[in-house]
C-alpha atoms as a PDB file:
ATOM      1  CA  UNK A   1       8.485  17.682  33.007  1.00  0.00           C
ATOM      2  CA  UNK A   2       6.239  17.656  35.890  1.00  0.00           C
ATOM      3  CA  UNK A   3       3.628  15.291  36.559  1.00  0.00           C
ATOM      4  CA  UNK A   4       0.624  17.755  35.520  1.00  0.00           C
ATOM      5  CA  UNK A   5       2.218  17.901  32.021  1.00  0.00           C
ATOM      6  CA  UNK A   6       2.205  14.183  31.514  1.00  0.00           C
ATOM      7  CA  UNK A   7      -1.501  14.774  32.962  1.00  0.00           C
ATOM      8  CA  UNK A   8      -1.889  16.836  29.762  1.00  0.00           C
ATOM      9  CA  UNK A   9      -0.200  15.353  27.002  1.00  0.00           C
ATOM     10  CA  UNK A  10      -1.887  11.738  28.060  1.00  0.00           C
ATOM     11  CA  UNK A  11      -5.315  13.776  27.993  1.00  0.00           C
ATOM     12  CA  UNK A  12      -4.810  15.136  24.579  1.00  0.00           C
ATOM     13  CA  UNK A  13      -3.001  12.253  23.385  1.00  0.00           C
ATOM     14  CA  UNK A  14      -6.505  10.020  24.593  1.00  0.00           C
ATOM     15  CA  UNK A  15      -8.870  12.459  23.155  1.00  0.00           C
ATOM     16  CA  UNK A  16      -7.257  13.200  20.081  1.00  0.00           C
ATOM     17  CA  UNK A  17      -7.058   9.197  19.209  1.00  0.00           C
ATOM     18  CA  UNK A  18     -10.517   9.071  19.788  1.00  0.00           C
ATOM     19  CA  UNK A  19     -11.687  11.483  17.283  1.00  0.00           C
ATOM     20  CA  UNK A  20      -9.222  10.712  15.242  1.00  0.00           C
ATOM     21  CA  UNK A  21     -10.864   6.834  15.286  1.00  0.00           C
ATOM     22  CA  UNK A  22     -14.303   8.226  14.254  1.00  0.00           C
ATOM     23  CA  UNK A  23     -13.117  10.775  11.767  1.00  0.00           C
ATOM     24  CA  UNK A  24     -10.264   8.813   9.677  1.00  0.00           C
ATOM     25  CA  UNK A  25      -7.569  12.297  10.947  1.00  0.00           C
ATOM     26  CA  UNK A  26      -5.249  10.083  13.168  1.00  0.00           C
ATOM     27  CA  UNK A  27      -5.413  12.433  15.784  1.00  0.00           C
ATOM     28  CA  UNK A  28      -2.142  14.119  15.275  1.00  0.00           C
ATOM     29  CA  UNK A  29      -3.786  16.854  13.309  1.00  0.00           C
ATOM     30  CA  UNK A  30      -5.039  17.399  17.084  1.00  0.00           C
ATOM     31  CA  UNK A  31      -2.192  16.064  18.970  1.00  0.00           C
ATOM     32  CA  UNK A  32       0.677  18.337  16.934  1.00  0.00           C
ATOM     33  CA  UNK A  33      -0.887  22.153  17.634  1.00  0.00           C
ATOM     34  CA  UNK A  34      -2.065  21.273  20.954  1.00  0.00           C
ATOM     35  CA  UNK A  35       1.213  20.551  22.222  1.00  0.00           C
ATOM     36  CA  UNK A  36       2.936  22.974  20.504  1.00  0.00           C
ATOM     37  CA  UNK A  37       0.943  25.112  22.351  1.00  0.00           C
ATOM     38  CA  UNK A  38       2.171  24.408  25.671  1.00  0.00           C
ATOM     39  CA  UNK A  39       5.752  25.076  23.804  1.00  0.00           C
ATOM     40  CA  UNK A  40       7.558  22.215  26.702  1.00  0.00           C
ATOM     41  CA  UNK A  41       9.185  20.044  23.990  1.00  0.00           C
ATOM     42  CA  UNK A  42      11.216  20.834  20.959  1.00  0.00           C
ATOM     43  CA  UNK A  43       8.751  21.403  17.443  1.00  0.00           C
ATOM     44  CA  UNK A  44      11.261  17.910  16.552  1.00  0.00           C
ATOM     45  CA  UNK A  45      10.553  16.225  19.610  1.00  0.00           C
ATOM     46  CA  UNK A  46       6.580  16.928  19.487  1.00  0.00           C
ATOM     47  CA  UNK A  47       6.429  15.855  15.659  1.00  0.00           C
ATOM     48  CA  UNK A  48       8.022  12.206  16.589  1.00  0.00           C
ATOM     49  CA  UNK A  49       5.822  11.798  19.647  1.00  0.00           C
ATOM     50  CA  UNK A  50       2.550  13.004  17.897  1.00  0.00           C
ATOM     51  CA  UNK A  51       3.627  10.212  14.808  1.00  0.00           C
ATOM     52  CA  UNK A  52       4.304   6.896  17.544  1.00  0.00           C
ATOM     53  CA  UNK A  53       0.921   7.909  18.857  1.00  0.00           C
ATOM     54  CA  UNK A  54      -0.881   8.075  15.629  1.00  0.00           C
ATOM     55  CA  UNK A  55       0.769   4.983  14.333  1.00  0.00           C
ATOM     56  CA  UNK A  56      -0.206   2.639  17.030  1.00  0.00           C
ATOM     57  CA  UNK A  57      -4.146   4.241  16.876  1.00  0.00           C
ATOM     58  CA  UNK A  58      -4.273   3.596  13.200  1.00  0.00           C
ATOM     59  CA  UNK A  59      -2.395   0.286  13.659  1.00  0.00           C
ATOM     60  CA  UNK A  60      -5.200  -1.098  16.125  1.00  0.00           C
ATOM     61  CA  UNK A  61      -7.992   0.425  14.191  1.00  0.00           C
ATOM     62  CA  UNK A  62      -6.473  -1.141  10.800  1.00  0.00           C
ATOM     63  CA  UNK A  63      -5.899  -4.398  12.690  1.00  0.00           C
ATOM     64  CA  UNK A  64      -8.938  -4.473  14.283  1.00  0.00           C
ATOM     65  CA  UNK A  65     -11.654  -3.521  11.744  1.00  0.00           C
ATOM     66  CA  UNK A  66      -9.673  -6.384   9.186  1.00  0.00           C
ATOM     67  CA  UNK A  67      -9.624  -9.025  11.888  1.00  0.00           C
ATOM     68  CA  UNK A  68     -13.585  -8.754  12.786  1.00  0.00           C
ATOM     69  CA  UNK A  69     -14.391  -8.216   9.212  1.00  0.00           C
ATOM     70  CA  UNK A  70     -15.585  -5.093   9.552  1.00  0.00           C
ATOM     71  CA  UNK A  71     -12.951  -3.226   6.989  1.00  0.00           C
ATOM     72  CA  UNK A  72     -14.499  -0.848   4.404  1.00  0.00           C
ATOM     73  CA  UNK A  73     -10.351  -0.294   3.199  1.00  0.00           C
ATOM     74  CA  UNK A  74     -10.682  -0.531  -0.949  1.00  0.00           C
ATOM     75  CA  UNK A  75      -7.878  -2.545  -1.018  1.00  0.00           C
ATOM     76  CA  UNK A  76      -7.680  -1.635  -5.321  1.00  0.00           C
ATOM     77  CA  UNK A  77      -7.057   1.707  -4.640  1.00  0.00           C
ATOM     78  CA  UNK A  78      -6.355   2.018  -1.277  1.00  0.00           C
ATOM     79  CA  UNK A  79      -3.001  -0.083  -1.350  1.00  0.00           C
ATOM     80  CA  UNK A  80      -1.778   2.298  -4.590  1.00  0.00           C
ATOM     81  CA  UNK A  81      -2.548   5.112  -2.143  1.00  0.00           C
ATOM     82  CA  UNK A  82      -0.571   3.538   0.959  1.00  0.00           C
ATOM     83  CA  UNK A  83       2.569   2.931  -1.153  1.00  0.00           C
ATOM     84  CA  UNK A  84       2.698   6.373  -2.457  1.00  0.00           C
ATOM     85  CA  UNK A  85       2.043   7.392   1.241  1.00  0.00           C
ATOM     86  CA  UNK A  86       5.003   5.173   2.614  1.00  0.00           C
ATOM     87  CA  UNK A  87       7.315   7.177  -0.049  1.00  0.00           C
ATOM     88  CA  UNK A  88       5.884  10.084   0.691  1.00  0.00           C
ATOM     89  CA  UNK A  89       6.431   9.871   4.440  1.00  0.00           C
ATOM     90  CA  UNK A  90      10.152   9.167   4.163  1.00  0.00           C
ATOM     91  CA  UNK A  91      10.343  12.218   1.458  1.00  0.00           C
ATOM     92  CA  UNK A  92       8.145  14.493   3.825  1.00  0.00           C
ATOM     93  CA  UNK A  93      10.718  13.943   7.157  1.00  0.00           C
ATOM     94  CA  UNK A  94      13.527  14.701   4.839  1.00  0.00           C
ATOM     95  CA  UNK A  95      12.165  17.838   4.001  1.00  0.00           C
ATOM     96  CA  UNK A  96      11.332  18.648   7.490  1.00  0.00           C
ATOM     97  CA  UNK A  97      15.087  17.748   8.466  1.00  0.00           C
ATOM     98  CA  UNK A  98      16.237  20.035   5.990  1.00  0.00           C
ATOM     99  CA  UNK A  99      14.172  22.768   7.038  1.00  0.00           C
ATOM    100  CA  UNK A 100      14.964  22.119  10.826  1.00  0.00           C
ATOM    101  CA  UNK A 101      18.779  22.047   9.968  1.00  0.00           C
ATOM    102  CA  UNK A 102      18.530  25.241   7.728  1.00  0.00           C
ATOM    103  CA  UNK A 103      16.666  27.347  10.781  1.00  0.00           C
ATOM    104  CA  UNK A 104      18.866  28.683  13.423  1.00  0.00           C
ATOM    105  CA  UNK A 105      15.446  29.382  14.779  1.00  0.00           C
ATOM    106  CA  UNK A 106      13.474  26.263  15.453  1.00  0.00           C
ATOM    107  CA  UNK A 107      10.700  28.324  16.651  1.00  0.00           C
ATOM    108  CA  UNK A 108      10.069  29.702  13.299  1.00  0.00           C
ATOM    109  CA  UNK A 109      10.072  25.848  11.900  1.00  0.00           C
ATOM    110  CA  UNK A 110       6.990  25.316  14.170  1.00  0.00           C
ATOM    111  CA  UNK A 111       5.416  28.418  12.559  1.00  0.00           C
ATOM    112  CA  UNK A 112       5.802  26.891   9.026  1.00  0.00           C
ATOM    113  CA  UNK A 113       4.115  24.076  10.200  1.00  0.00           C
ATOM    114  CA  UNK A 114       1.190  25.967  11.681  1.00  0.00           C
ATOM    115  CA  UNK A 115       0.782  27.885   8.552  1.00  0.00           C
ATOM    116  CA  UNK A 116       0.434  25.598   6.043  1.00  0.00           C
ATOM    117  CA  UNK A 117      -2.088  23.626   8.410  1.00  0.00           C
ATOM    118  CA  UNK A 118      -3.916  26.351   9.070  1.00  0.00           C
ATOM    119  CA  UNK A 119      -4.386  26.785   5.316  1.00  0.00           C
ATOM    120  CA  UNK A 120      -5.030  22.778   4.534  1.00  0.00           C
ATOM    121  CA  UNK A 121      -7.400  23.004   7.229  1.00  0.00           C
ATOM    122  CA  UNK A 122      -9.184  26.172   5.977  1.00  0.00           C
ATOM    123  CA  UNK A 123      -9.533  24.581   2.754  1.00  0.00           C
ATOM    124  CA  UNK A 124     -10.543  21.337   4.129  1.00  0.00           C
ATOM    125  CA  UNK A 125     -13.260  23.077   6.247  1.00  0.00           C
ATOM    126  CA  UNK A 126     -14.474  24.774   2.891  1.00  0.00           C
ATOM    127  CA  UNK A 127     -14.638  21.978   0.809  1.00  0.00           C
ATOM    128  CA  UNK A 128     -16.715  19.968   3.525  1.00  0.00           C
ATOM    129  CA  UNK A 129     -19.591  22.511   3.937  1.00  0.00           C
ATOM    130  CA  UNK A 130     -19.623  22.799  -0.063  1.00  0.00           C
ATOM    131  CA  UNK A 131     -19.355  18.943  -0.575  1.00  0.00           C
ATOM    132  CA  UNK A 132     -22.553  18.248  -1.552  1.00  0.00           C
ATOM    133  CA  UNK A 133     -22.681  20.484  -4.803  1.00  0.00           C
ATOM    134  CA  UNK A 134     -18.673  19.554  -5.762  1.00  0.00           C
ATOM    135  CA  UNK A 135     -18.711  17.027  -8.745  1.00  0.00           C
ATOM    136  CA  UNK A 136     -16.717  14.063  -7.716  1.00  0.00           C
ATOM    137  CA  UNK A 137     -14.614  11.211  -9.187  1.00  0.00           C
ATOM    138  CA  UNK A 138     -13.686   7.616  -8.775  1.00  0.00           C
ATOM    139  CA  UNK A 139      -9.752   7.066  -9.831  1.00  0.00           C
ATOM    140  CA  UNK A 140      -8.947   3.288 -10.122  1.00  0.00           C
ATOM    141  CA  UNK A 141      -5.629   4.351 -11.946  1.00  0.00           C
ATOM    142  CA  UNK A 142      -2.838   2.301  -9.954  1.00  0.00           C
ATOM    143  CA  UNK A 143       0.078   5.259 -10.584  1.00  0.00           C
ATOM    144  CA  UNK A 144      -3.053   8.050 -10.192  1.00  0.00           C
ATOM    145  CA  UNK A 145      -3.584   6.526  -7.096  1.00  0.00           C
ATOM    146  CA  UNK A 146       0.009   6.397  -6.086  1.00  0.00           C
ATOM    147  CA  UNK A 147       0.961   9.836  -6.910  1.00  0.00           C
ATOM    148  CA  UNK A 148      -1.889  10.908  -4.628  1.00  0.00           C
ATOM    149  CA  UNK A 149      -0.969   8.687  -2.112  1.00  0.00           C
ATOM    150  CA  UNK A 150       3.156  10.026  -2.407  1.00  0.00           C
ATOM    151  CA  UNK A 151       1.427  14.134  -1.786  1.00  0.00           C
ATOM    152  CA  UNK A 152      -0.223  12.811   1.396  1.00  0.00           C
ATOM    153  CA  UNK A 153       2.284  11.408   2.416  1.00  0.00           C
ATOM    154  CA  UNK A 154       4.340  14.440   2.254  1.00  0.00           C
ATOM    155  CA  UNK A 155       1.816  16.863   3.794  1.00  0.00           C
ATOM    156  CA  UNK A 156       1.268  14.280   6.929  1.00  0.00           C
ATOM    157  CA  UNK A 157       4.955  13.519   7.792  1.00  0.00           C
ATOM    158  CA  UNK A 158       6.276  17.027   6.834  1.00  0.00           C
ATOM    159  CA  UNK A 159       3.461  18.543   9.414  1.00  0.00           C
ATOM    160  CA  UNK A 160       3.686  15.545  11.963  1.00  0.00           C
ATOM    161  CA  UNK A 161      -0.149  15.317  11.950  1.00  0.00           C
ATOM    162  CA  UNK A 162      -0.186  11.270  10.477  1.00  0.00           C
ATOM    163  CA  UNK A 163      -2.660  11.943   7.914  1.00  0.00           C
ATOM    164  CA  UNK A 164      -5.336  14.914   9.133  1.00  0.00           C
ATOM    165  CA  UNK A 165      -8.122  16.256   7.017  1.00  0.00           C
ATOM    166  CA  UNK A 166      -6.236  16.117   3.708  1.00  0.00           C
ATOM    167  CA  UNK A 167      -6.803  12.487   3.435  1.00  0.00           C
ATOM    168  CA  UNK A 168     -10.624  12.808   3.831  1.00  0.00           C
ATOM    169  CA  UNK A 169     -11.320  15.620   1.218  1.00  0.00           C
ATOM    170  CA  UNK A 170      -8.808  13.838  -0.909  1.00  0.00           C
ATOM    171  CA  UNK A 171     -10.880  10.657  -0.828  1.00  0.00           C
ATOM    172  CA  UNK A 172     -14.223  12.240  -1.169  1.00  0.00           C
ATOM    173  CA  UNK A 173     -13.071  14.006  -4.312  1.00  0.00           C
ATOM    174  CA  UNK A 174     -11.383  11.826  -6.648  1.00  0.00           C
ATOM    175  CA  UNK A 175     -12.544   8.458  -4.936  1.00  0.00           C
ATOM    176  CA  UNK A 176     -16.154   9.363  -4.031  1.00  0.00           C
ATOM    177  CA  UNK A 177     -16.329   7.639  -0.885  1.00  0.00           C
ATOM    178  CA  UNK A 178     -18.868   7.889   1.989  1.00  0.00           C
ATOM    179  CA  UNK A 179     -17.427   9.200   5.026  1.00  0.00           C
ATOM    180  CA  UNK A 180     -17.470   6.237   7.169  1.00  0.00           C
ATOM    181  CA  UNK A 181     -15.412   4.589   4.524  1.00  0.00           C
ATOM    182  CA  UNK A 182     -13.206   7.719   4.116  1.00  0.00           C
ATOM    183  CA  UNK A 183     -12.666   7.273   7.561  1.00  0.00           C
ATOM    184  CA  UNK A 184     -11.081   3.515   7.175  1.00  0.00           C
ATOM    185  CA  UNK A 185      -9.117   4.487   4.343  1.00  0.00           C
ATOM    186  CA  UNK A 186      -7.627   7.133   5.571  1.00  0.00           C
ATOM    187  CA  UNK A 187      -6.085   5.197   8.733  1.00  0.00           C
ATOM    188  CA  UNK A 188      -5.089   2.763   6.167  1.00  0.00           C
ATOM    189  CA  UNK A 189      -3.242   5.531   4.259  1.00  0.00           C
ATOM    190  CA  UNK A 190      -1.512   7.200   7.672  1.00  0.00           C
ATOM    191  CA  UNK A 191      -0.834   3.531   8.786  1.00  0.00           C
ATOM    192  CA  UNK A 192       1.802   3.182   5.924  1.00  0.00           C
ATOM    193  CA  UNK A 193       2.950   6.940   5.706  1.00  0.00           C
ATOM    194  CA  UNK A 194       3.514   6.455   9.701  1.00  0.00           C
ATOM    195  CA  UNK A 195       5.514   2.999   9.396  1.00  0.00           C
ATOM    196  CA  UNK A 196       7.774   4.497   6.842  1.00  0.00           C
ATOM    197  CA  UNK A 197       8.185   8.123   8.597  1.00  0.00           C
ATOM    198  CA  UNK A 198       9.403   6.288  11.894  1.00  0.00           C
ATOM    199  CA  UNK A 199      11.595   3.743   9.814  1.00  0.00           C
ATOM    200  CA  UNK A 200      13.349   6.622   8.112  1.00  0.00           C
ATOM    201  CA  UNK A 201      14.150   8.775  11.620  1.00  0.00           C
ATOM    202  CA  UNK A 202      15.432   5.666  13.313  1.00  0.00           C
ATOM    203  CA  UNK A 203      17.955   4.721  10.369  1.00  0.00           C
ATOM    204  CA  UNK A 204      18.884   8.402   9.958  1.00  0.00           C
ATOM    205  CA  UNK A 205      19.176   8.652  13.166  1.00  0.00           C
ATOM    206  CA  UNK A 206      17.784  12.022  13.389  1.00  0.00           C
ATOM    207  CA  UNK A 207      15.462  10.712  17.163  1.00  0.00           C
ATOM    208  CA  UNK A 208      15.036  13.959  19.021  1.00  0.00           C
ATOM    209  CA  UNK A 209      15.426  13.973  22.797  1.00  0.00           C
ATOM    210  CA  UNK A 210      12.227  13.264  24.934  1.00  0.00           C
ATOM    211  CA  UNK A 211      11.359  10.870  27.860  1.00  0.00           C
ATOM    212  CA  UNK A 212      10.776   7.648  27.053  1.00  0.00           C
ATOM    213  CA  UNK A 213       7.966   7.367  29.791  1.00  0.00           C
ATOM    214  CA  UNK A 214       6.244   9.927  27.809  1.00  0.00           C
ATOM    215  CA  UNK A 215       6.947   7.928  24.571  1.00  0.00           C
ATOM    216  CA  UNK A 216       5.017   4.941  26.326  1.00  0.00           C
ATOM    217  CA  UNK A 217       2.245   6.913  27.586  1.00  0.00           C
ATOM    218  CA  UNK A 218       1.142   8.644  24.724  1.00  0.00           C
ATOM    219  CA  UNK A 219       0.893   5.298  22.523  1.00  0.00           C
ATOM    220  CA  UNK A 220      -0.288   3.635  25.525  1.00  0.00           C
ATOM    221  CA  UNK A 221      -3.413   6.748  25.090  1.00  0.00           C
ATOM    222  CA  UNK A 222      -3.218   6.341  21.008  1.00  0.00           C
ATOM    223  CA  UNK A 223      -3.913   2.642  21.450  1.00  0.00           C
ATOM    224  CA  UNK A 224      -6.901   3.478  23.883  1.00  0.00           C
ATOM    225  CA  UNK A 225      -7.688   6.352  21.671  1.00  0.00           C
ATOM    226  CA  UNK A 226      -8.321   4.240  18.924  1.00  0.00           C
ATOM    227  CA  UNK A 227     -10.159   1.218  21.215  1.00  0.00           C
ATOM    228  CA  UNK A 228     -12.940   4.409  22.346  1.00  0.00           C
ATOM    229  CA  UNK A 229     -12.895   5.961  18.777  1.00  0.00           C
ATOM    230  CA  UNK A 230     -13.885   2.138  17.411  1.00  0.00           C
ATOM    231  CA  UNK A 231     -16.896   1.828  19.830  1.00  0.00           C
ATOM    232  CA  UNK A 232     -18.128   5.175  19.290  1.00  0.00           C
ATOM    233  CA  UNK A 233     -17.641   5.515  15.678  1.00  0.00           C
ATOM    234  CA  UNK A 234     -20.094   2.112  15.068  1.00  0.00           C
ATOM    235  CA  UNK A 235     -22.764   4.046  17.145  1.00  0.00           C
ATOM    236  CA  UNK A 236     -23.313   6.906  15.617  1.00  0.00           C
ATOM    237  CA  UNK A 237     -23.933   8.125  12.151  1.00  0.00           C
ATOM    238  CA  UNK A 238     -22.519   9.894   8.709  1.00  0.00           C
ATOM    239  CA  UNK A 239     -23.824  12.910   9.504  1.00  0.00           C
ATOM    240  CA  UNK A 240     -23.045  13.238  13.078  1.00  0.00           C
ATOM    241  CA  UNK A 241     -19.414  12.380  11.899  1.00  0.00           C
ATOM    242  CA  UNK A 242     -19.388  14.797   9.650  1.00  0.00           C
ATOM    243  CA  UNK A 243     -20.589  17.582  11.907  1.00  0.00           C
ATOM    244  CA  UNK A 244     -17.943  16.386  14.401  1.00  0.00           C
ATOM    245  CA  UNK A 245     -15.023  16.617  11.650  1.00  0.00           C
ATOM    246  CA  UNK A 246     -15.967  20.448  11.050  1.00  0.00           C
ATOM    247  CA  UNK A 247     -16.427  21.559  14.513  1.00  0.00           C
ATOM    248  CA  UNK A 248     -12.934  19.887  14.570  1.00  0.00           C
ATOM    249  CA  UNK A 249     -11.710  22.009  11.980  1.00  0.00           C
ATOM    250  CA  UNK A 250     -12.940  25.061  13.921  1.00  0.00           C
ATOM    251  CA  UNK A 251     -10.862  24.019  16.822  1.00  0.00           C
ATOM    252  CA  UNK A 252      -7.343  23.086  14.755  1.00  0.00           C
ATOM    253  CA  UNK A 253      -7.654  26.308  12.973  1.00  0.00           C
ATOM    254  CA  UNK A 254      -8.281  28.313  16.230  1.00  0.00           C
ATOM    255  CA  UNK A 255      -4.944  26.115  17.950  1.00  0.00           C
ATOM    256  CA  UNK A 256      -2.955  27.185  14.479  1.00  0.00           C
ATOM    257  CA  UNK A 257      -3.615  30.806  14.749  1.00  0.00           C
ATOM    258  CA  UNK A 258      -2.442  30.916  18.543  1.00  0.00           C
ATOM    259  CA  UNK A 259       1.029  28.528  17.555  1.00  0.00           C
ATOM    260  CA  UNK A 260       1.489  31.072  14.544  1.00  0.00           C
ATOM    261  CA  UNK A 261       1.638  34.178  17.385  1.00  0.00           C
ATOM    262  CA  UNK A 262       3.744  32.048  19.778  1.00  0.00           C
ATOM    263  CA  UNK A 263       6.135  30.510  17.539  1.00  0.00           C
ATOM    264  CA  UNK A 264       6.639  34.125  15.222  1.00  0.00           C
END
């Protein structure tokens, strides 16, 4: 790779982890379609980078917010949610294994991937702009809360995106949370589908091939990511946040549509 393409990937890795700090998405909902887009590295290769990057944002944010006593994390439902998420993750990179082994083609992998984000991001988008007038509920079920947890789980590992909108609309709807507390949870959530995910690929042994410099830069950015996303996310409000997230949306879906063409 030449040196403008680390320029890149350290760029979107940075910016990503920001907004993924204010919005709860972990920033690989960002991170994954933006590099496939540049279509340098292996769909594999991408996924596993995009993850490391997510997981040490959401590891500082997580760390951070609980050491200054600033966490919002609903630790009664939110831990339910993390352990279904940790299954979930290992269950989500098997399936994306499979798939990758099955494919002669791994370009048409990639364009499974941007499909079904595409949708979960269309429907995300909806639900958002019609939140207001959607009934919602407040699960405190332990094995409700699990099973919830195991489907993100799946979604964010299978699609290498750590978490993404999913989590948010999922928490607004059966937990009826705020979105600055969304936001928490939802790192909380990708923090233990992310652990598990990288756990499983390094015991399989199923690492693809990419440059370890790049490995260490785009953490390096997640970490920073997640240091900017902190500051700016305490100055600004709900409502700001949530007009980010769906110009956000806007921009994912856009990225999917344009992967979808390349990768089919």
């Amino acid at each position: 790779m030449s040196l403008y393409l680390y320029v890149i990937f350290a760029v979107v890795s940075f910016s990503a982890s920001v907004v993924g700090a204010i919005c709860g998405i972990g920033g690989g909902v960002l991170i994954k379609p933006m590099l496939d887009a540049f279509g340098v590295l292996s769909v594999a290769s991408i996924s596993f980078l995009s993850g490391c990057t997510v997981l040490s944002m959401s590891c500082y944010s997580v760390g951070k917010a609980k050491l200054s006593g600033e966490s919002l994390v609903d630790l009664k439902t939110g831990t339910p949610l993390a352990i279904g998420a940790a299954i979930g993750g290992v269950a989500g990179k098997m399936m994306f294994q499979v798939l990758s082994n099955m494919s002669p083609d791994k370009d048409k992998v990639g364009a499974i991937q941007a499909v079904c984000l595409l949708l979960i991001t269309f429907g995300t988008m909806l639900y958002t702009l019609k939140k207001d007038k959607i009934h919602t509920h407040h699960m405190t079920n332990p094995l409700a809360c699990i099973l919830i947890g195991l489907v993100l789980g799946i979604c964010s590992s299978f699609l290498g995106i750590g978490g993404g909108p999913i989590n948010l609309v999922v928490l607004f709807f059966f937990f009826s949370m705020d979105t600055k507390t969304a936001a928490q949870n939802s790192l909380y959530i990708i923090l233990f589908s992310q652990i598990t995910s990288l756990i499983n690929t390094l015991v399989t042994g199923t690492v693809p091939q990419f440059s370890f410099i790049l490995l260490v830069l785009m953490v390096a950015c997640g970490i920073l990511g997640g240091v900017a996303g902190r500051i700016v996310n305490k100055k600004i409000d709900a409502e700001t946040v949530n007009k980010l997230f769906i110009g956000l949306m806007v921009i994912i879906m856009l990225i999917c549509v344009y992967n979808i063409y390349q990768f089919m």
